[in-house]
C-alpha atoms as a PDB file:
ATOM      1  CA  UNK A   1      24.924  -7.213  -0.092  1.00  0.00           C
ATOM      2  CA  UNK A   2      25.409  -3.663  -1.468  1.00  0.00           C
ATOM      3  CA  UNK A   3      23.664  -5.163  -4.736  1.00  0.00           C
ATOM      4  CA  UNK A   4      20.977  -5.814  -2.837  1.00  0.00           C
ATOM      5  CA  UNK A   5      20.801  -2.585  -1.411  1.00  0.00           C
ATOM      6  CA  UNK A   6      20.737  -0.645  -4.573  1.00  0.00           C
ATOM      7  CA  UNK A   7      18.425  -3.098  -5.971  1.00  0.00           C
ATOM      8  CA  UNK A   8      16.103  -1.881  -3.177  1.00  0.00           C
ATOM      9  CA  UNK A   9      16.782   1.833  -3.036  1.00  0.00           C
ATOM     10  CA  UNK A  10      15.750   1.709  -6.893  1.00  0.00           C
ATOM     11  CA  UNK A  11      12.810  -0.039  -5.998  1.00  0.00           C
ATOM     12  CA  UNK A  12      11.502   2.217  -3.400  1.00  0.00           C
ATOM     13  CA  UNK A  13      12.576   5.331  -5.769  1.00  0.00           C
ATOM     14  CA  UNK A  14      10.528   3.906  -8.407  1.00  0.00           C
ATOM     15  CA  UNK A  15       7.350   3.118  -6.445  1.00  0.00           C
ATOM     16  CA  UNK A  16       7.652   6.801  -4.993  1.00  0.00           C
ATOM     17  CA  UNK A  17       8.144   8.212  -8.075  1.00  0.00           C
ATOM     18  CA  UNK A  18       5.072   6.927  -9.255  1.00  0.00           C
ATOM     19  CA  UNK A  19       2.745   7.454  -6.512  1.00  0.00           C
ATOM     20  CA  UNK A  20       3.908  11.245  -5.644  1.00  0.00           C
ATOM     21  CA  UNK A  21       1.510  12.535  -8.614  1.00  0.00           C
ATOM     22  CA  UNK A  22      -1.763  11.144  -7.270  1.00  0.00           C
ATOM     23  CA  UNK A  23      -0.989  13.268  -4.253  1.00  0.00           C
ATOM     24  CA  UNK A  24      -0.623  16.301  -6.129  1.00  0.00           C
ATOM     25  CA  UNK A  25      -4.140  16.205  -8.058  1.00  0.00           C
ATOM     26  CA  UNK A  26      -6.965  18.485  -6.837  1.00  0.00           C
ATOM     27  CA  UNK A  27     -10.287  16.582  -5.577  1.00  0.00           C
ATOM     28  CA  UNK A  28     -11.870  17.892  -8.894  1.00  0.00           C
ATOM     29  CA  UNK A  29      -9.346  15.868 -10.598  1.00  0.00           C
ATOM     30  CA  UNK A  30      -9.305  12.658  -8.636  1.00  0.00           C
ATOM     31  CA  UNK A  31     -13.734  12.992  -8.728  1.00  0.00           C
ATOM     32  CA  UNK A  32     -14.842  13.755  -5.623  1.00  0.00           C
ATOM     33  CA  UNK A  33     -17.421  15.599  -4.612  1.00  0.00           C
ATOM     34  CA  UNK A  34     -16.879  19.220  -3.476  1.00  0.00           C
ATOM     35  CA  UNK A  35     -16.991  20.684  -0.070  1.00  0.00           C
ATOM     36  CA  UNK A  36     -20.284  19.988   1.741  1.00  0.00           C
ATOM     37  CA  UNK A  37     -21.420  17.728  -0.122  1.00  0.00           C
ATOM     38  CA  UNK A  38     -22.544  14.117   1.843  1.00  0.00           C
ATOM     39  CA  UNK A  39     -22.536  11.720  -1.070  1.00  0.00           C
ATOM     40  CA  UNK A  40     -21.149   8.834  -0.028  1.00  0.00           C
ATOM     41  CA  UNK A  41     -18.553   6.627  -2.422  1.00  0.00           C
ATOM     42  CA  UNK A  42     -20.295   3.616  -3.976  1.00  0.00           C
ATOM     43  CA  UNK A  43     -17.699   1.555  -4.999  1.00  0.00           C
ATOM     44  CA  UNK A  44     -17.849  -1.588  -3.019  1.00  0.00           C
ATOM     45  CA  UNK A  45     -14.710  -2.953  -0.983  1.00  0.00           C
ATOM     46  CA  UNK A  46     -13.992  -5.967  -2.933  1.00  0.00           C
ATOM     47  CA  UNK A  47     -13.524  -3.966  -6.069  1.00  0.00           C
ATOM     48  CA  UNK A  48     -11.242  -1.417  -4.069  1.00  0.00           C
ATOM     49  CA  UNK A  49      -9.051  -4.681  -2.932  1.00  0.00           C
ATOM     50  CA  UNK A  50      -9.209  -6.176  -6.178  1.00  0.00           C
ATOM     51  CA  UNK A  51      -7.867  -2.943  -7.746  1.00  0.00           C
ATOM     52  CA  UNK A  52      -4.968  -2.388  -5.475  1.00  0.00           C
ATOM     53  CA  UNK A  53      -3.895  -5.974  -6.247  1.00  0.00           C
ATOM     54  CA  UNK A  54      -3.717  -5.672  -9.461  1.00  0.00           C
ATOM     55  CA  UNK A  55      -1.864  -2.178  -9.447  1.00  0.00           C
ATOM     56  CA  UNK A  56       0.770  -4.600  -7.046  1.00  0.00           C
ATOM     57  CA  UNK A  57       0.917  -7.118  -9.455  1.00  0.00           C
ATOM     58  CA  UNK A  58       1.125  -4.984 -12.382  1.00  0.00           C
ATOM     59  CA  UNK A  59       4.263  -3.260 -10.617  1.00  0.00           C
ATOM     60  CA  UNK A  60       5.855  -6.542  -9.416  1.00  0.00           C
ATOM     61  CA  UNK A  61       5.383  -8.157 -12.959  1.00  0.00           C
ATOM     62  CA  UNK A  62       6.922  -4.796 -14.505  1.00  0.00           C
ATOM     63  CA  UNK A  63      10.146  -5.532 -12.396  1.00  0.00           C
ATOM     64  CA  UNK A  64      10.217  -9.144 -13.075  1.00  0.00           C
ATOM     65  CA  UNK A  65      10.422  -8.540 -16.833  1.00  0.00           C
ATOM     66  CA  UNK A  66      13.013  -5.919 -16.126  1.00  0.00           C
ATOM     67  CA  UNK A  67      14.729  -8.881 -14.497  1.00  0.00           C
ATOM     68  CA  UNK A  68      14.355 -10.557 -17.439  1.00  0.00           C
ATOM     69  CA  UNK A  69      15.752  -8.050 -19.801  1.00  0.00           C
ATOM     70  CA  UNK A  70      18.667  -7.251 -17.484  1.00  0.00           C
ATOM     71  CA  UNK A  71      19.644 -10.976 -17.813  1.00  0.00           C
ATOM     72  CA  UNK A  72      19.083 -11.261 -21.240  1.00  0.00           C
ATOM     73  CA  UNK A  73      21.478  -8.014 -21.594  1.00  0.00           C
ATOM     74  CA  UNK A  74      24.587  -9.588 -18.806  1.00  0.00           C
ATOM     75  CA  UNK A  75      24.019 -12.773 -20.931  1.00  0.00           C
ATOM     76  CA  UNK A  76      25.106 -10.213 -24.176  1.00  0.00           C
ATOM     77  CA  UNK A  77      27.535  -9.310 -23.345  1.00  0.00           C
ATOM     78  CA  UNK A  78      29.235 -11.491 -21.138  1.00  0.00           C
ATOM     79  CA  UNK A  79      31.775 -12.421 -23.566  1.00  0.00           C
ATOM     80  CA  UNK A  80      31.803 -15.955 -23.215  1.00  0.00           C
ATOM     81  CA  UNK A  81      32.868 -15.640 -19.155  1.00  0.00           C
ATOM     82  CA  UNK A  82      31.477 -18.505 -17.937  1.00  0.00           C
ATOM     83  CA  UNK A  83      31.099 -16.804 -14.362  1.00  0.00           C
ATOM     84  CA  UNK A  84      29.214 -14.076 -16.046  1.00  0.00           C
ATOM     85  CA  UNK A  85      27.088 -16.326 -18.540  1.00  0.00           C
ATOM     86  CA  UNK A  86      26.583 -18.719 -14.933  1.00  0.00           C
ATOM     87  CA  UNK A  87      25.174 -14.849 -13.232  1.00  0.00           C
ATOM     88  CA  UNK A  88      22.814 -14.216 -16.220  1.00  0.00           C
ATOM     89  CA  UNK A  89      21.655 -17.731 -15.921  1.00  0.00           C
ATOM     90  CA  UNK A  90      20.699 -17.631 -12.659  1.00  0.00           C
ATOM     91  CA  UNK A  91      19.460 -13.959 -12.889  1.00  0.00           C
ATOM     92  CA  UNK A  92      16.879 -14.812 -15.961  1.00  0.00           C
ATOM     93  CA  UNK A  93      15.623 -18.298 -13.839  1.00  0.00           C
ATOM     94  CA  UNK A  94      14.676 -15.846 -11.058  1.00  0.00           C
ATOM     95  CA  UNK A  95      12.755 -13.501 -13.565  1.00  0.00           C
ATOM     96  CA  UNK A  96      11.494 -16.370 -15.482  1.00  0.00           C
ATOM     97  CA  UNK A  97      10.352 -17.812 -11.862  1.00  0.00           C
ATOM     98  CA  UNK A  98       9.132 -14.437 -10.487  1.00  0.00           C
ATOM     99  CA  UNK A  99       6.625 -14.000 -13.742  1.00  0.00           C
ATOM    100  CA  UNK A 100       5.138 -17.606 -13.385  1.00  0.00           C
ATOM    101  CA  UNK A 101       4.233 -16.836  -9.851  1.00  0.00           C
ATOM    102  CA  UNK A 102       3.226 -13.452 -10.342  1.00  0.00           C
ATOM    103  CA  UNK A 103       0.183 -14.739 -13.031  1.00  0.00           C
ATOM    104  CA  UNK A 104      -0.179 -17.539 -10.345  1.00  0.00           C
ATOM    105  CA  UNK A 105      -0.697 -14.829  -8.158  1.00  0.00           C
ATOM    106  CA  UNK A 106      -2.588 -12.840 -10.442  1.00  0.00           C
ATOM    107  CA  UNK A 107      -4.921 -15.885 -11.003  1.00  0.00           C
ATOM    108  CA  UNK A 108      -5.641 -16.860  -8.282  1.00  0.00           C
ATOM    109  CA  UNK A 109      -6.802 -13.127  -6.686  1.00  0.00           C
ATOM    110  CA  UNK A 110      -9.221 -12.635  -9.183  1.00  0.00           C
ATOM    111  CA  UNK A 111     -10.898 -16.063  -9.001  1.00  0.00           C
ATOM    112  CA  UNK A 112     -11.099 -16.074  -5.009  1.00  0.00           C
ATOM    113  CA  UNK A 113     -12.551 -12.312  -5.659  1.00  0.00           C
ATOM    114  CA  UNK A 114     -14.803 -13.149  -8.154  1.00  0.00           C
ATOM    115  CA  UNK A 115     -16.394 -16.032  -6.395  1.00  0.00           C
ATOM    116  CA  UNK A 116     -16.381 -14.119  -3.044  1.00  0.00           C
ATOM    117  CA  UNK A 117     -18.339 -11.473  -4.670  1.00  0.00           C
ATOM    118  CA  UNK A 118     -20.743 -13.604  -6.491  1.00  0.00           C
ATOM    119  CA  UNK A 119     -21.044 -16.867  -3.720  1.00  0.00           C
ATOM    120  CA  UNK A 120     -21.215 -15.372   0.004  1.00  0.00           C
ATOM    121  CA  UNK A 121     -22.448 -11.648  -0.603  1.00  0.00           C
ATOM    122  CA  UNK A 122     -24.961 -13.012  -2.747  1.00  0.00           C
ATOM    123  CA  UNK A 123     -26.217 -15.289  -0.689  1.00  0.00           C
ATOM    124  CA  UNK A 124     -30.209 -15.747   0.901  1.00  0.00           C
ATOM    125  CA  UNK A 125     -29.878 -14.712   4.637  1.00  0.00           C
ATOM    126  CA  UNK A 126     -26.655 -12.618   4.544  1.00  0.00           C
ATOM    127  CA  UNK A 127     -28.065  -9.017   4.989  1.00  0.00           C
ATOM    128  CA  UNK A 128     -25.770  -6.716   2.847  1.00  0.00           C
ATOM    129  CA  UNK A 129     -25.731  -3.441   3.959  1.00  0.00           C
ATOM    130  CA  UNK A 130     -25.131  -1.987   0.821  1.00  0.00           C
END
């Protein structure tokens, strides 16, 4: 339980540690428009879903193949152990596992995106505000 636990606190400590910075640019940096100015953004909301996805599955992939290489290290050097070879096994199966359904994943978001965009918003008789 207290594996699980750090496993999580490192998560969290990662994901902060890499989304603190964006908070810290100035709107120059990040490309908005200065103050009192009225131009709306015109990047569309499917593209704005689509792009947080993939930043998800980009970070969830990252830790899968740290999974991976964290197994492939306890397999090292485990010395011939068979409980600790048996720990590594099971630990590189769940990476192994976690990658193959993080590019299903990864799949099959950007096909339902892509034909969202390009079969109902592009439709005759759906009036697109945009």
């Amino acid at each position: 339980m207290s594996k699980r636990i750090v496993y999580i606190v490192v998560s969290l400590a990662l994901i902060n540690f890499l989304l603190v910075p964006v908070f810290a640019l100035t709107p120059n940096e990040l490309g908005l428009p200065e103050a009192g100015t009225s131009r709306l953004p015109t990047t569309e909301v499917k593209d704005i879903v689509g792009g947080i996805i993939n930043v998800i599955l980009t970070l969830v992939g990252l830790i899968s193949v740290i999974v991976i290489v964290i197994a492939g290290f306890k397999y090292l050097t485990s010395g011939g152990n068979d409980e600790k070879v048996g720990e590594a096994r099971k630990l590189l199966l769940s990476g192994i596992i976690g990658l193959v359904l993080i590019l299903a994943a990864y799949s099959i978001t950007s096909f339902v995106i892509r034909n969202l965009s390009s079969n109902v918003f592009n439709k005759p008789g759906f009036n697109n505000p945009y």
